[in-house]
Protein backbone atom coordinates (compact mmCIF):
# COMPACT_ATOMS: atom_id res chain seq x y z
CA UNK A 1 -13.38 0.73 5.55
CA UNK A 2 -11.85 -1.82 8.26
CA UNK A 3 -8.69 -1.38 6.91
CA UNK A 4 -5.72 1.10 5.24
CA UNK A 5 -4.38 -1.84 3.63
CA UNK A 6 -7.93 -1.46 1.07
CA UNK A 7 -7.26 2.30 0.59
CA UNK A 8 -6.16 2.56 -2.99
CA UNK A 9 -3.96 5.76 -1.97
CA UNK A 10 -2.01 3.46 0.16
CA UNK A 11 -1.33 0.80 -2.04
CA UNK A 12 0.15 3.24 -4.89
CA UNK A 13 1.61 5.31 -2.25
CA UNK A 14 3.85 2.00 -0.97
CA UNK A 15 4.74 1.10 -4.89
CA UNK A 16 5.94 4.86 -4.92
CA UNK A 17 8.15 4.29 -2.03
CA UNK A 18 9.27 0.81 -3.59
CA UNK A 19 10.14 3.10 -6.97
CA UNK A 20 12.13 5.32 -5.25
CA UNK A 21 14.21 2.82 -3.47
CA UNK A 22 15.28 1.85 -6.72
CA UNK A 23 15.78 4.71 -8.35
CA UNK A 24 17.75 5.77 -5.33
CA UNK A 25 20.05 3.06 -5.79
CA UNK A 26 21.91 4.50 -8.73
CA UNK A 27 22.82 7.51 -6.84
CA UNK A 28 26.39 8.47 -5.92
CA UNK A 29 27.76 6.58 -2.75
CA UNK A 30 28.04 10.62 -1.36
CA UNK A 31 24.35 10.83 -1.11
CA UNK A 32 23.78 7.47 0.95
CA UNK A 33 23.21 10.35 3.99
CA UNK A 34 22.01 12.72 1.57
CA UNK A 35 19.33 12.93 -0.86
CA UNK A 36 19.33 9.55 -0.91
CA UNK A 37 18.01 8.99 2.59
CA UNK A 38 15.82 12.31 2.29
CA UNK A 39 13.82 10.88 -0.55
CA UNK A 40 13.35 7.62 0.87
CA UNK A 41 12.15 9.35 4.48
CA UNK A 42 9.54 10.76 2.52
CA UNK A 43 8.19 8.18 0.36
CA UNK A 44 8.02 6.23 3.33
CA UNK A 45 6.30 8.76 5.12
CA UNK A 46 2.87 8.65 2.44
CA UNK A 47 2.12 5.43 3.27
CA UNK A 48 2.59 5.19 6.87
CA UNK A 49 0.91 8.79 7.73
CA UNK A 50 -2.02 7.23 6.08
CA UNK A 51 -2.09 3.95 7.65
CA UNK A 52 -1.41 5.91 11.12
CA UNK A 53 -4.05 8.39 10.56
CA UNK A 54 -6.39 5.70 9.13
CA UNK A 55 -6.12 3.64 12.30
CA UNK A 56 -6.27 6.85 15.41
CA UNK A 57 -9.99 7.39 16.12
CA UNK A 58 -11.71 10.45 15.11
CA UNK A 59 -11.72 11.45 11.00
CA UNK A 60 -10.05 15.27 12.28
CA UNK A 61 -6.83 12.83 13.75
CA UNK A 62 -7.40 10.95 10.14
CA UNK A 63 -7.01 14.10 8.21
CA UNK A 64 -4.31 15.66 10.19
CA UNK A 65 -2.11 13.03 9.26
CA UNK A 66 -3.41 12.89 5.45
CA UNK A 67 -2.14 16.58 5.27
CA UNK A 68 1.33 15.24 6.65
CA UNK A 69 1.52 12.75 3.50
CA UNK A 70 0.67 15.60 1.90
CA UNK A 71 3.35 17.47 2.33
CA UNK A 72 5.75 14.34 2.21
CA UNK A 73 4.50 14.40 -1.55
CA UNK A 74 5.34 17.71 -1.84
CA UNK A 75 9.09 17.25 0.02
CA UNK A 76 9.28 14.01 -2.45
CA UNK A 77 8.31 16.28 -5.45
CA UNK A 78 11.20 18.47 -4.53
CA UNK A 79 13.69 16.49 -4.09
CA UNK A 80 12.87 14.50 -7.15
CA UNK A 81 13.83 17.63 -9.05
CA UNK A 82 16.63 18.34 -7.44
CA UNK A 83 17.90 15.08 -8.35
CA UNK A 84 16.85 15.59 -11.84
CA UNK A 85 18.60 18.78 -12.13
CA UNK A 86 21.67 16.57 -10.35
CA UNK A 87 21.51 14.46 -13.35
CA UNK A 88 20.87 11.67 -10.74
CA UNK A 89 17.61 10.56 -12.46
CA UNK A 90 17.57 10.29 -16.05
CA UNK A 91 14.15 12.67 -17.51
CA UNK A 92 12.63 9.37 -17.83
CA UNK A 93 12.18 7.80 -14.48
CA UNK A 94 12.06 11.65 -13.33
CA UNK A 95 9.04 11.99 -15.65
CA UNK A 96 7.63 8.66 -14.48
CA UNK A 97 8.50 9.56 -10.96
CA UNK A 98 6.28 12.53 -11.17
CA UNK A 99 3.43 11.43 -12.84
CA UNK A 100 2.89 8.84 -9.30
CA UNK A 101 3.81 11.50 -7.11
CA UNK A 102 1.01 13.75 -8.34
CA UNK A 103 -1.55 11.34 -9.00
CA UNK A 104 -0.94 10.12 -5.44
CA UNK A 105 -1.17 13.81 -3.97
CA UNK A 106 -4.55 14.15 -5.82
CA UNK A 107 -5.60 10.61 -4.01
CA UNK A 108 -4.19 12.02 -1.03
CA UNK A 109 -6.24 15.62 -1.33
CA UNK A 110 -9.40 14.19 -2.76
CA UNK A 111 -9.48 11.81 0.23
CA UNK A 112 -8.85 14.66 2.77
CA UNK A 113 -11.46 16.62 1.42
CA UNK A 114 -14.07 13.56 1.46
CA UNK A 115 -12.64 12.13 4.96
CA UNK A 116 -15.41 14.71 6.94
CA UNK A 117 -17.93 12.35 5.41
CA UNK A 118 -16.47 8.95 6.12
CA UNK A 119 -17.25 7.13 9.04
CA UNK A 120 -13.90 4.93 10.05
């Protein structure tokens, strides 16, 4: 694959980020530098480790960084609950908010575990 732009993890990974810059934006003003910006950092973070890993050279850089988005999933799945437990997500964008978190971690995982085969 020529390009991270045709990786499906990508593509849902950047809609997750775009979800949780809006579901961000009904949190309380004293968040802005809060967990507002700390779940933003990290959704940004799964897309951009990807593309970054997907363009260094060898498939070991490639998976190094697919860990990182990894764990941004995992800091993102965190904090989500934490703002559930807030009450600054309602259970049904939490719920929803969730569902793409984990189904992008199992992209992300599934991907790592294949990338020793791929040839970038």
């Amino acid at each position: 694959m020529k390009n991270f732009k045709q990786l499906i993890v990508w593509q849902k990974s950047v809609e997750l980020a775009a979800d949780i810059y809006s579901a961000t934006k009904q949190f309380p003003e004293a968040e802005k530098f809060g967990l507002t910006n700390q779940m933003r950092r990290a959704a940004i973070s799964i897309p951009s480790n990807i593309a970054e890993g997907h363009m260094r050279i060898t498939n070991k850089d490639f998976r190094q960084f697919l860990a990182i988005a990894r764990g941004s999933c995992a800091e993102l799945e965190t904090q989500s609950i934490i703002a559930t437990e807030l009450n600054y997500l309602g259970k049904e964008i939490a719920s929803v908010l969730a569902q793409k978190i984990q189904s992008v971690a199992k992209m992300l995982s599934a991907l790592h575990s294949k990338t020793n085969e791929l040839v970038i």
